[in-house]
N, C-alpha and C. Protein backbone atom coordinates (compact mmCIF):
# COMPACT_ATOMS: atom_id res chain seq x y z
N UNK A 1 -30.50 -44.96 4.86
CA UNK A 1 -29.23 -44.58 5.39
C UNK A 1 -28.71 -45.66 6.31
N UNK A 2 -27.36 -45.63 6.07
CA UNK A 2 -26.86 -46.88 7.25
C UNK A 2 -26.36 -46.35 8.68
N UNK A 3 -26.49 -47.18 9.61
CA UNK A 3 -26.46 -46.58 10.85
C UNK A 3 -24.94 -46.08 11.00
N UNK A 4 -24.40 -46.50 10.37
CA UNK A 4 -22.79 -45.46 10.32
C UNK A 4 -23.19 -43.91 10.18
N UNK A 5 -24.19 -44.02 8.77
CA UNK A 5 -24.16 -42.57 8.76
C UNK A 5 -24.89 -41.59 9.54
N UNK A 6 -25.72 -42.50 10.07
CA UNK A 6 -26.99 -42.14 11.50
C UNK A 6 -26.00 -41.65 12.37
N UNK A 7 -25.49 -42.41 13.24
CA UNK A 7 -24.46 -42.18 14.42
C UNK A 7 -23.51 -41.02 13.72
N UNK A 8 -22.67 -40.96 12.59
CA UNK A 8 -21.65 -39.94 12.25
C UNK A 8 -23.12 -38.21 12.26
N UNK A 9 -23.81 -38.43 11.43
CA UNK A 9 -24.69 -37.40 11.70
C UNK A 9 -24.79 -36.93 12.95
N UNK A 10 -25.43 -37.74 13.92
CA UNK A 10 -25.87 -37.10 15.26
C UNK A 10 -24.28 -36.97 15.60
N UNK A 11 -23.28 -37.73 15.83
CA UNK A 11 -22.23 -36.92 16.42
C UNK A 11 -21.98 -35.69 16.03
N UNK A 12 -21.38 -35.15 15.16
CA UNK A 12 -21.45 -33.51 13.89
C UNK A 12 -22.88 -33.27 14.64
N UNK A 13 -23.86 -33.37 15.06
CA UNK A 13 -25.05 -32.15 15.42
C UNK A 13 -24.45 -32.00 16.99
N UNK A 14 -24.09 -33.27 17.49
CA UNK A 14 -23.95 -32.74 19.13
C UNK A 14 -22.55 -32.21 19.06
N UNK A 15 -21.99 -31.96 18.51
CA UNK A 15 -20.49 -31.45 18.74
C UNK A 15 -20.87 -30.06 18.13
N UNK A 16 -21.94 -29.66 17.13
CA UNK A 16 -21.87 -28.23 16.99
C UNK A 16 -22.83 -27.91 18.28
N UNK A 17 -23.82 -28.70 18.78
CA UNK A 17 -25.09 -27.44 19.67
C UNK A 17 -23.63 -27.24 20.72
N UNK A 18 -23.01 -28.30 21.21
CA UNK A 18 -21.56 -28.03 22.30
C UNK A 18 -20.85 -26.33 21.92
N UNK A 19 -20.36 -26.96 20.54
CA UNK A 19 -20.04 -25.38 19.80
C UNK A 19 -20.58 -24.50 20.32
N UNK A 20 -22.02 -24.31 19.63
CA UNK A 20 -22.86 -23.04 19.90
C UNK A 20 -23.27 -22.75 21.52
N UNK A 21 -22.86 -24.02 22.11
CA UNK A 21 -23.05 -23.48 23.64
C UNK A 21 -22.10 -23.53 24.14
N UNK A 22 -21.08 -23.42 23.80
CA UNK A 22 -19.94 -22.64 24.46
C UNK A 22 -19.89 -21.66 23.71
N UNK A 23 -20.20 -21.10 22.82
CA UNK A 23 -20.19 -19.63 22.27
C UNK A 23 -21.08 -18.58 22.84
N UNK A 24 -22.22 -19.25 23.19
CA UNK A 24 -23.51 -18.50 24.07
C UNK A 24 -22.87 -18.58 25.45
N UNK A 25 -21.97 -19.31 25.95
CA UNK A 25 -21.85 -19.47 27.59
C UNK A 25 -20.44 -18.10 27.84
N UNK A 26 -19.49 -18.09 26.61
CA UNK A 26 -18.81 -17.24 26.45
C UNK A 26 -19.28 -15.59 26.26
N UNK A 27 -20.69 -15.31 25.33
CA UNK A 27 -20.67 -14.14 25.38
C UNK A 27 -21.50 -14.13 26.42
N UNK A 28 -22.17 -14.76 27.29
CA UNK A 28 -23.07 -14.56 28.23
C UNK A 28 -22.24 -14.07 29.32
N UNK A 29 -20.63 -14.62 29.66
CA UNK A 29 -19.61 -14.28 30.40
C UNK A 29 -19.36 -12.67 30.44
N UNK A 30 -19.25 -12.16 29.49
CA UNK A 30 -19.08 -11.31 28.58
C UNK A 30 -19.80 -10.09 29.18
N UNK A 31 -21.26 -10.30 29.09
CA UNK A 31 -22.19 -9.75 29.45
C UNK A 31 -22.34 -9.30 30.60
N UNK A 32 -22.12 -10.65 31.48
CA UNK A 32 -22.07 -10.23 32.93
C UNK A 32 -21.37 -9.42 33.23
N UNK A 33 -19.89 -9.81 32.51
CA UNK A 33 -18.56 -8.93 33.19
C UNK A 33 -19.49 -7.37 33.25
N UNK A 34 -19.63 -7.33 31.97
CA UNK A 34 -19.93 -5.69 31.78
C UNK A 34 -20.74 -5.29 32.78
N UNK A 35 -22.08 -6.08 32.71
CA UNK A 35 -22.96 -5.60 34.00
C UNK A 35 -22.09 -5.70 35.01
N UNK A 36 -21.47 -6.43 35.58
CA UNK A 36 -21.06 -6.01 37.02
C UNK A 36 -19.87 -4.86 37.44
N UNK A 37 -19.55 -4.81 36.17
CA UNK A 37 -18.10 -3.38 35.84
C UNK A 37 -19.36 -2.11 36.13
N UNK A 38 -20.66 -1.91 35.51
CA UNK A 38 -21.39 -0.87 35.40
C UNK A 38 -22.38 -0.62 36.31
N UNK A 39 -22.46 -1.63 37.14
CA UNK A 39 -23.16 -1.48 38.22
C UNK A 39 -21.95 -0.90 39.63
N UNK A 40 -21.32 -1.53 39.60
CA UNK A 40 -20.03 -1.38 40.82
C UNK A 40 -19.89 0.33 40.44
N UNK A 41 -19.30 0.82 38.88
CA UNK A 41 -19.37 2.06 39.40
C UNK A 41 -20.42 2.93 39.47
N UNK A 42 -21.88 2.37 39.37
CA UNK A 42 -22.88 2.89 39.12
C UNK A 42 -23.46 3.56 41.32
N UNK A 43 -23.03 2.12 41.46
CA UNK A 43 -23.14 1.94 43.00
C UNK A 43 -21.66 2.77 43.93
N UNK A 44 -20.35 2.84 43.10
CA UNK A 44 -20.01 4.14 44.02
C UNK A 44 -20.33 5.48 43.64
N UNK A 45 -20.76 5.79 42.09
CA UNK A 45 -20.73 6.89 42.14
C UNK A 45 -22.38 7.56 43.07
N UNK A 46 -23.33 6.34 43.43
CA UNK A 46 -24.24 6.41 44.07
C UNK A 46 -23.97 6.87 45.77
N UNK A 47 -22.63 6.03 46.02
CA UNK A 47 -22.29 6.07 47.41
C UNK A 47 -21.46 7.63 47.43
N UNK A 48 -20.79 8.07 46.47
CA UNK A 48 -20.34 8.91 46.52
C UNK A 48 -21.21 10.20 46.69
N UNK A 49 -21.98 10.51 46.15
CA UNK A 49 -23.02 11.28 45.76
C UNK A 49 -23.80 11.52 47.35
N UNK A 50 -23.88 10.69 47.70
CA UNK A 50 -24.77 10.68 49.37
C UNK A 50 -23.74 10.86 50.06
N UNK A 51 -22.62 10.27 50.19
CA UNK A 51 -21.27 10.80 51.04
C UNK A 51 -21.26 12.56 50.81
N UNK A 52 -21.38 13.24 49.92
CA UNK A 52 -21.37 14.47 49.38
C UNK A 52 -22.33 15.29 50.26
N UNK A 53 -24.01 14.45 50.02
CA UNK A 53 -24.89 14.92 50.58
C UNK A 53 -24.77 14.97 52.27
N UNK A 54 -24.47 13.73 52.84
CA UNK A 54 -24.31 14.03 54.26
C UNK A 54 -23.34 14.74 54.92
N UNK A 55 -21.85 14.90 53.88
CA UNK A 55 -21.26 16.11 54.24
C UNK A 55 -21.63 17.75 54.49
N UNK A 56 -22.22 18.09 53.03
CA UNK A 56 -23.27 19.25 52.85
C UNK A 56 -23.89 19.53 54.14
N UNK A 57 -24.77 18.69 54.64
CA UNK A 57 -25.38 19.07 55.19
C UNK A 57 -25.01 18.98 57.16
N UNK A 58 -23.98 18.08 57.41
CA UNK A 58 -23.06 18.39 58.17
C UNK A 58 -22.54 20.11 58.44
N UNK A 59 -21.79 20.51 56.95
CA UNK A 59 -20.97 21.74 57.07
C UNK A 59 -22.24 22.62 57.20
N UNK A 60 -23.33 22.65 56.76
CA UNK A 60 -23.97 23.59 56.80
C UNK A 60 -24.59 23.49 58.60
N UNK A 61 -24.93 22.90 59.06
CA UNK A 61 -24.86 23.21 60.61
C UNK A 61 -23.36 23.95 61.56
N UNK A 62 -22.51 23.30 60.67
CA UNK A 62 -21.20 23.87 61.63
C UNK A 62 -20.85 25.24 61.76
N UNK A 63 -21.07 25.88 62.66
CA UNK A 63 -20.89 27.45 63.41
C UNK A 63 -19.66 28.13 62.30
N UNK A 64 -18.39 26.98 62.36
CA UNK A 64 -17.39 27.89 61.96
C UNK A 64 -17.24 27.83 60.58
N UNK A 65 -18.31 27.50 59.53
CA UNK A 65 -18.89 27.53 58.34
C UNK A 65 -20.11 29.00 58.45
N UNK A 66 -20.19 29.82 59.04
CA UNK A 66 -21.04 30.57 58.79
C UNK A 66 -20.45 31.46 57.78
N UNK A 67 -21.60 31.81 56.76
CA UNK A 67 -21.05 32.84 56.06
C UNK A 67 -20.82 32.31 54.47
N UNK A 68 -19.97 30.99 54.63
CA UNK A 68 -19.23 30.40 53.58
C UNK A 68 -20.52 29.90 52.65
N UNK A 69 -20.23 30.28 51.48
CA UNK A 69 -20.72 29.34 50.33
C UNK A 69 -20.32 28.31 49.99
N UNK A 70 -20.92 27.38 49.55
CA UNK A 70 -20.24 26.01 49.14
C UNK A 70 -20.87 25.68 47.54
N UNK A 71 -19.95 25.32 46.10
CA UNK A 71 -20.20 25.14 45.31
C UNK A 71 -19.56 24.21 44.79
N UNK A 72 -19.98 22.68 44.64
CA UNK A 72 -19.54 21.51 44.24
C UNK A 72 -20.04 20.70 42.94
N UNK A 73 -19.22 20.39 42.26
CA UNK A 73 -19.33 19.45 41.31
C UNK A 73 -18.37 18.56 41.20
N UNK A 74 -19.61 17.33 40.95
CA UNK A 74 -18.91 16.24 41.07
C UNK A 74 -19.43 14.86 39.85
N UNK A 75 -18.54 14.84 39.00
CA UNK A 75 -19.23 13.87 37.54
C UNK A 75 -19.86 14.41 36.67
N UNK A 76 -20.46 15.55 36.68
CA UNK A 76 -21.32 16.97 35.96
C UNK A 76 -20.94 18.14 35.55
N UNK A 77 -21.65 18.44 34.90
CA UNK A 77 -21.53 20.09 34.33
C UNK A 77 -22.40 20.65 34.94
N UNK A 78 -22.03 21.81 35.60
CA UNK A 78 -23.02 22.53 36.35
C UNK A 78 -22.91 24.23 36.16
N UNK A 79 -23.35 24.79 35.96
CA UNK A 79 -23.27 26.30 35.83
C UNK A 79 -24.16 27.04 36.88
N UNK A 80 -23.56 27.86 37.70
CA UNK A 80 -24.26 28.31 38.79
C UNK A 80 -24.08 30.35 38.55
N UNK A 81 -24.89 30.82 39.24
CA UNK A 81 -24.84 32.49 38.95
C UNK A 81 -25.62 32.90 40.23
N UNK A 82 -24.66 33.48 41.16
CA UNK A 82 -24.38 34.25 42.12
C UNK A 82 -24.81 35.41 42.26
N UNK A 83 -25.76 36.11 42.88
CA UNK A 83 -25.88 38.00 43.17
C UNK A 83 -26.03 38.04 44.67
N UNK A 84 -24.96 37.43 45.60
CA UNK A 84 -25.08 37.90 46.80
C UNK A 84 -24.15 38.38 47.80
N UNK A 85 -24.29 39.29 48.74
CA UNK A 85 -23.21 39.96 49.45
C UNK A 85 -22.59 38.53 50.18
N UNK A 86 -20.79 38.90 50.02
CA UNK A 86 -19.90 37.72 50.11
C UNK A 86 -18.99 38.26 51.34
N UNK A 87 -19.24 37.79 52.67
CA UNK A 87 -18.60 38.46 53.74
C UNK A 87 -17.28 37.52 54.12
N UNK A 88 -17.25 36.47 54.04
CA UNK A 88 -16.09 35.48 54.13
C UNK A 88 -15.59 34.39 53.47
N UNK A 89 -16.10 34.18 52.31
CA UNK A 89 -16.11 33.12 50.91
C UNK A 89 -16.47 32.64 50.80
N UNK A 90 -16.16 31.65 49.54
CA UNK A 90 -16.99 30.66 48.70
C UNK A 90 -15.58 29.93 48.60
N UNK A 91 -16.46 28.61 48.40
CA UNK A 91 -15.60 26.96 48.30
C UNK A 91 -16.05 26.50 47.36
N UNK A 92 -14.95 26.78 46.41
CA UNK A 92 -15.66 25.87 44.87
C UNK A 92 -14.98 24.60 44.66
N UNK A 93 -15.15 23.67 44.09
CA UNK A 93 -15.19 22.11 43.96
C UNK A 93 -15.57 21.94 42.97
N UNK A 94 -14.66 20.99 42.17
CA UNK A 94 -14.59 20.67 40.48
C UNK A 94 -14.40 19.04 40.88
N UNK A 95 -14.55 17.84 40.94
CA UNK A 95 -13.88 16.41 40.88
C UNK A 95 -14.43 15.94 39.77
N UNK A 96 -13.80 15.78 38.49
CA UNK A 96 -13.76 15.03 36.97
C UNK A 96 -15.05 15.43 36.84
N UNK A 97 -15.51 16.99 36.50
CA UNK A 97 -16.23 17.66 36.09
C UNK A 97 -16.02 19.22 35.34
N UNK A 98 -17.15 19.90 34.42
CA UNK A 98 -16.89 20.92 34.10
C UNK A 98 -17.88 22.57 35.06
N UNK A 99 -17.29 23.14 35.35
CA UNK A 99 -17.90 23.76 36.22
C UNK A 99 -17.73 25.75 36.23
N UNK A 100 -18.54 26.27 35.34
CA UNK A 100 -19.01 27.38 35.22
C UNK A 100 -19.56 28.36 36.62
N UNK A 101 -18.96 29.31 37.27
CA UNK A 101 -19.23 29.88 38.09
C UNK A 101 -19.06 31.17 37.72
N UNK A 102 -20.81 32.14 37.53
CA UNK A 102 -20.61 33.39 37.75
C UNK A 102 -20.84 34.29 38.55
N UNK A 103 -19.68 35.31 38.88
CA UNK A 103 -19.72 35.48 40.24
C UNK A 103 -19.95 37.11 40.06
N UNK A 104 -20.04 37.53 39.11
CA UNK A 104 -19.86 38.81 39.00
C UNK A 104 -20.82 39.96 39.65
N UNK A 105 -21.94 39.36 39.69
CA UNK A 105 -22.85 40.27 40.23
C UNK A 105 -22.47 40.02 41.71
N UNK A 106 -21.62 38.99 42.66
CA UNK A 106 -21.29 39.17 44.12
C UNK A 106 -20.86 41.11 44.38
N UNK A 107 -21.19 40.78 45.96
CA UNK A 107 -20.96 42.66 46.51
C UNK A 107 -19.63 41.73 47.39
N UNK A 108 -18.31 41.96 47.17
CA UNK A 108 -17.09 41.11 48.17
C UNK A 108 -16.56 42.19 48.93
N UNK A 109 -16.78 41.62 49.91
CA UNK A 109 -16.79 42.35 51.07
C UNK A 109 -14.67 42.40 51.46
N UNK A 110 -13.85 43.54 52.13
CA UNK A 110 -12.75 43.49 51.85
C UNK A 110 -12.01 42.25 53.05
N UNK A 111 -10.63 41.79 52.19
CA UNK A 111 -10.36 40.03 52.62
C UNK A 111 -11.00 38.75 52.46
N UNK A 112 -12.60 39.06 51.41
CA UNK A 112 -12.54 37.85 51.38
C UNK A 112 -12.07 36.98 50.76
N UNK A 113 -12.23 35.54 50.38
CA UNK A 113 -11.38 34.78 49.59
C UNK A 113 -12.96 33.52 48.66
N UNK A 114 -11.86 33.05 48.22
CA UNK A 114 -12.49 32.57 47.01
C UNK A 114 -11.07 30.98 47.18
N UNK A 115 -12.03 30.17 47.38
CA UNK A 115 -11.14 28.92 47.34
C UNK A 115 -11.60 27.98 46.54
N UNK A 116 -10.61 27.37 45.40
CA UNK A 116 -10.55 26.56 44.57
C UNK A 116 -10.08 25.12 44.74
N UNK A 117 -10.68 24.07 44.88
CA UNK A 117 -9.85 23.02 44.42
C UNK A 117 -10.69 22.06 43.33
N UNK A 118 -10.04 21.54 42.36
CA UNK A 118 -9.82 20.42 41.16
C UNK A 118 -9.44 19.73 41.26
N UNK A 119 -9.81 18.54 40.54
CA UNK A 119 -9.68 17.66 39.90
C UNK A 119 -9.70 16.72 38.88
N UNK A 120 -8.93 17.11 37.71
CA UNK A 120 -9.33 16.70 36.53
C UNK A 120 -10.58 17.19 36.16
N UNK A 121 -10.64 19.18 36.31
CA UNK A 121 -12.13 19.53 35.90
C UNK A 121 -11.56 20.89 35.36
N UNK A 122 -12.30 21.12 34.67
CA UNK A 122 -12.45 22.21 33.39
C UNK A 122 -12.93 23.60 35.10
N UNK A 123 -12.90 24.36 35.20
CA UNK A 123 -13.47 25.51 35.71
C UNK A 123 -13.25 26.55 35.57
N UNK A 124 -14.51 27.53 35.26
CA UNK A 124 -14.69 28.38 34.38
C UNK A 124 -15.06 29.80 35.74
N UNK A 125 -14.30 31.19 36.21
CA UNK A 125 -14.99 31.67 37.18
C UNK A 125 -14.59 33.12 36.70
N UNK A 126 -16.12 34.00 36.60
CA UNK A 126 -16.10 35.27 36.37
C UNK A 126 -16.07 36.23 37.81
N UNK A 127 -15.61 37.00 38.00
CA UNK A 127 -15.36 37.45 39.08
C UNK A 127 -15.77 39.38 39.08
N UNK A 128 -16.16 40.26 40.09
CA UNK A 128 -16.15 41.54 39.76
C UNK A 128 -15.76 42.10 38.92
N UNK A 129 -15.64 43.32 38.29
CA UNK A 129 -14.49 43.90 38.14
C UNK A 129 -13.74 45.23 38.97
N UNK A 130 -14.33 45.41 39.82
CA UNK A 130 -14.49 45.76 40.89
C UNK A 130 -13.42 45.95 42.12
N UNK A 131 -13.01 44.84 42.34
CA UNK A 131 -12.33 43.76 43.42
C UNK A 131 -10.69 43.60 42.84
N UNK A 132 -9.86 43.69 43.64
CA UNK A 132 -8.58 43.50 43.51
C UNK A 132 -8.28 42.47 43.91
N UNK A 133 -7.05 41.41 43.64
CA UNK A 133 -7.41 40.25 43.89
C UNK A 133 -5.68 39.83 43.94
N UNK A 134 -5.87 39.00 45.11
CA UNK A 134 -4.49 38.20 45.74
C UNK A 134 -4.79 37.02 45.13
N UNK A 135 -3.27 36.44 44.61
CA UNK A 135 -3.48 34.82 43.64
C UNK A 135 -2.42 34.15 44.50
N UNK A 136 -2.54 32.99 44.69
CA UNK A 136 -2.27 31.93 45.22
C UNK A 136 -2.26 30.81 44.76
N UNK A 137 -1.49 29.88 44.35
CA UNK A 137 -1.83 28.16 43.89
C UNK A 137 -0.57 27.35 44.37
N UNK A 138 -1.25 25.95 44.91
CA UNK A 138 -0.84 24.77 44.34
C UNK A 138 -1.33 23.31 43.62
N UNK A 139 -0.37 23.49 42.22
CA UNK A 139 -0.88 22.82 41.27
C UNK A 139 0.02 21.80 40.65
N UNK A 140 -0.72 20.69 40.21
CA UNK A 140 0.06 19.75 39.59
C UNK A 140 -0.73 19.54 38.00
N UNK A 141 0.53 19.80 37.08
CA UNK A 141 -0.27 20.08 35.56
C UNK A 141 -1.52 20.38 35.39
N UNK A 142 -1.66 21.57 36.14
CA UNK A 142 -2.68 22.39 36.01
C UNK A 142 -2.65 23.43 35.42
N UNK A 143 -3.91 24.16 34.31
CA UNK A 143 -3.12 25.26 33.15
C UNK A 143 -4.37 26.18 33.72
N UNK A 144 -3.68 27.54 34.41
CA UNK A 144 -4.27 28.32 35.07
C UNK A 144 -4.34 29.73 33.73
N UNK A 145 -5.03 30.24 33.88
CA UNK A 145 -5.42 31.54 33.36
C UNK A 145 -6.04 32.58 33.93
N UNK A 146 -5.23 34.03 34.08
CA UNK A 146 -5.80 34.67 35.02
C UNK A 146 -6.40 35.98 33.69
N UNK A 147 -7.28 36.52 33.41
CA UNK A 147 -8.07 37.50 32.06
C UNK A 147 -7.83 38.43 32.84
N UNK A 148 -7.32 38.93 33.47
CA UNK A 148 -7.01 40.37 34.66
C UNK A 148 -6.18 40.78 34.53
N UNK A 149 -5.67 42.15 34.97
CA UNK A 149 -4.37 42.54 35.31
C UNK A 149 -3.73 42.37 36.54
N UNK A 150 -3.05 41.11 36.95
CA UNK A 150 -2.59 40.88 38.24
C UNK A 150 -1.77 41.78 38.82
N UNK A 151 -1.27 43.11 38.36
CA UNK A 151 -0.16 44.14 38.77
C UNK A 151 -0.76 45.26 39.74
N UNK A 152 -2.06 45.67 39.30
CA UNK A 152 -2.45 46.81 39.56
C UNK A 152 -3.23 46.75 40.06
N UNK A 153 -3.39 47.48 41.73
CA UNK A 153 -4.54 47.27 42.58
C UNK A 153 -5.06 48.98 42.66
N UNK A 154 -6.60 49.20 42.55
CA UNK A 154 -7.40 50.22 43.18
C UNK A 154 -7.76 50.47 43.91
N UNK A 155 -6.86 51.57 44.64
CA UNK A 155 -7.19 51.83 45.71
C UNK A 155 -8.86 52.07 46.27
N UNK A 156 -9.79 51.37 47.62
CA UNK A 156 -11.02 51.70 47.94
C UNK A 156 -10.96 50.69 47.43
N UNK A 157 -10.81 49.53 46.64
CA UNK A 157 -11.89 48.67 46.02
C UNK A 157 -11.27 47.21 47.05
N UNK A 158 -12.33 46.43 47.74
CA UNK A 158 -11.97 45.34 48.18
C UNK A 158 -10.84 44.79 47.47
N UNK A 159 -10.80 43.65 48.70
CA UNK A 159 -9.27 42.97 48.46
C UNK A 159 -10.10 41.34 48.41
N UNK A 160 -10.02 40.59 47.46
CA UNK A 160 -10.16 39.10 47.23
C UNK A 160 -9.05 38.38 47.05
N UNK A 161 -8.95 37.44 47.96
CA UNK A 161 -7.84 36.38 47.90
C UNK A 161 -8.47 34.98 47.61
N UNK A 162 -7.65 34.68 46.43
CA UNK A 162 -8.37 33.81 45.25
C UNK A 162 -6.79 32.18 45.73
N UNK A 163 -7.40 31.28 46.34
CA UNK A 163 -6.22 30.09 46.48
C UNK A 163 -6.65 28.84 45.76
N UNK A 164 -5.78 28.31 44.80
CA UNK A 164 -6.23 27.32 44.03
C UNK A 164 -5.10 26.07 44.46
N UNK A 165 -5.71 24.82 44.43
CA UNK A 165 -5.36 23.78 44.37
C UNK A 165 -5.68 23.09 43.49
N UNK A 166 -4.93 22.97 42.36
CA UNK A 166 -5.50 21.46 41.23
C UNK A 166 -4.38 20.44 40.76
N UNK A 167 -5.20 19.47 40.18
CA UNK A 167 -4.50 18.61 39.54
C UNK A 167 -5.11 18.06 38.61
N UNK A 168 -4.20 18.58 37.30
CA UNK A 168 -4.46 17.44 35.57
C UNK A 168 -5.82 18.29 35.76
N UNK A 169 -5.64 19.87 35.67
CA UNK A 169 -7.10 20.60 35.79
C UNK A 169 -6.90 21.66 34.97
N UNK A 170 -7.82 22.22 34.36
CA UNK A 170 -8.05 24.01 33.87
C UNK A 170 -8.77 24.85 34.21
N UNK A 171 -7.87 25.89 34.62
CA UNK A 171 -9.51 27.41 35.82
C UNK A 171 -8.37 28.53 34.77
N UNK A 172 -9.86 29.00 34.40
CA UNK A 172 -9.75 30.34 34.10
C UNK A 172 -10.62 31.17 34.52
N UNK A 173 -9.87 32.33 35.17
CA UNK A 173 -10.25 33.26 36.11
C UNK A 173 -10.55 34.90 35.54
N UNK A 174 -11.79 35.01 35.38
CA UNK A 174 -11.69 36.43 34.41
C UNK A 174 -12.97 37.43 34.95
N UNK A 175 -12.19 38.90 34.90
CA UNK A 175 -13.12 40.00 35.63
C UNK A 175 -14.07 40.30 34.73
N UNK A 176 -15.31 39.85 35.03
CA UNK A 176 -16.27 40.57 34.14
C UNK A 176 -16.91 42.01 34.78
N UNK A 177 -17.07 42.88 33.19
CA UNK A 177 -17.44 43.97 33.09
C UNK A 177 -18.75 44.47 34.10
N UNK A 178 -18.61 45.26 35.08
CA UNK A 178 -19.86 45.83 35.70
C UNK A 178 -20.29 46.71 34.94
N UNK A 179 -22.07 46.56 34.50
CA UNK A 179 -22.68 47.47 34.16
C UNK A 179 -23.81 48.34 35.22
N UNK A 180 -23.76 49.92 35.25
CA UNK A 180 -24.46 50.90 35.95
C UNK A 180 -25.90 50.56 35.45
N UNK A 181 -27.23 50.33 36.59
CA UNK A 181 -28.32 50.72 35.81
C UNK A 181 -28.48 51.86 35.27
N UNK A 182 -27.98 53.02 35.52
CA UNK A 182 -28.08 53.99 34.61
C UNK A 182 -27.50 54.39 33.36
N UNK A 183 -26.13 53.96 33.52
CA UNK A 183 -25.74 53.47 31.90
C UNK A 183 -26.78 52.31 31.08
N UNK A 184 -27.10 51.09 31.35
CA UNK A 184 -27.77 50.45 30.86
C UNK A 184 -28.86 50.92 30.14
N UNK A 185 -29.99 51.68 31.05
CA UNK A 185 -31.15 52.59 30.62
C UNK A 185 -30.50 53.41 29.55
N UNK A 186 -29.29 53.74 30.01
CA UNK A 186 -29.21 54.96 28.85
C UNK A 186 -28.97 54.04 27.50
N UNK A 187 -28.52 53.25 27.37
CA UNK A 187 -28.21 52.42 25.99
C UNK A 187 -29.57 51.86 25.70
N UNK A 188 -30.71 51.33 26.31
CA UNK A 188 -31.46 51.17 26.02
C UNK A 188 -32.41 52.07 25.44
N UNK A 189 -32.50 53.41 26.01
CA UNK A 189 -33.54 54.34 25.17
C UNK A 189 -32.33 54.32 24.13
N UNK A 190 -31.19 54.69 23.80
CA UNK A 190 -30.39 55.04 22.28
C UNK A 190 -31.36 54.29 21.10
């Protein structure tokens, strides 16, 4: 071979490894970006999450929190189920989550309330049937559903005042059926 074609060869090899390493230096760019896009929100939704926790546990020392339940979701699906006497409410919390709350077996004591706020979260809440219930909202394209008869209150039966705040959210609010242990037994021997 003549050294023309020596020298033209090695030029064509070093102009492709150049090629191929700017193609490797490009997706390696690439790569990073992503890692550092998935770590950043990996690391607030980390900071967020402990911000949550040291709140929690803030409200739960504070005097004028006695009483109150607190039920939060936040990035998750969470389904929670309730059987306890409710003397001054529950604080439910949806932020870009789906969130199942059954409440039906609660004993609601009369005035209490039931406070809602969303955010871009699905929430799902069964309630007495029992309990008469005051509705309240403010919402921004939020698609509320109440499975009740909002007209008609029974007399003797507590009063629940239900206040929602959402946004770009869905709560549907529905009385589930109380069953008697003694009806129950009785369907069971049938």
């Amino acid at each position: 071979m003549s050294k023309a074609k020596r020298a033209y060869k090695k030029e064509l090899k070093k102009k492709m490894n150049l090629k191929l390493k700017d193609r490797v230096k490009r997706k390696l760019k690439k790569f990073k970006l992503l890692f550092i896009i998935f770590t950043t929100l990996a690391s607030v939704i980390v900071a967020i999450k402990a911000i949550i926790a040291v709140l929690e546990k803030k409200r739960a020392k504070d005097p004028a929190r006695t009483g109150l339940k607190d039920i939060l979701a936040f990035f998750i699906t969470k389904s929670v189920t309730m059987a306890e006497d409710v003397n001054s409410g529950i604080m439910i919390g949806g932020y870009v989550s789906k969130l199942n709350v059954d409440l039906s077996q609660c004993e609601f004591k009369d005035h209490s309330f039931i406070a809602v706020k969303s955010v871009l979260s699905a929430i799902y809440i069964a309630i007495p049937e029992n309990v008469n219930v005051k509705f309240d909202s403010i919402n921004s394209f939020t698609y509320i559903k109440q499975e009740y008869d909002t007209d008609s209150f029974t007399e003797g039966n507590p009063t629940v005042y239900i206040a929602l705040k959402g946004a770009f959210s869905s709560v549907i609010i529905s009385k589930a059926e109380t069953v008697d242990e003694e009806t129950e037994q009785a369907t069971a021997n049938e």
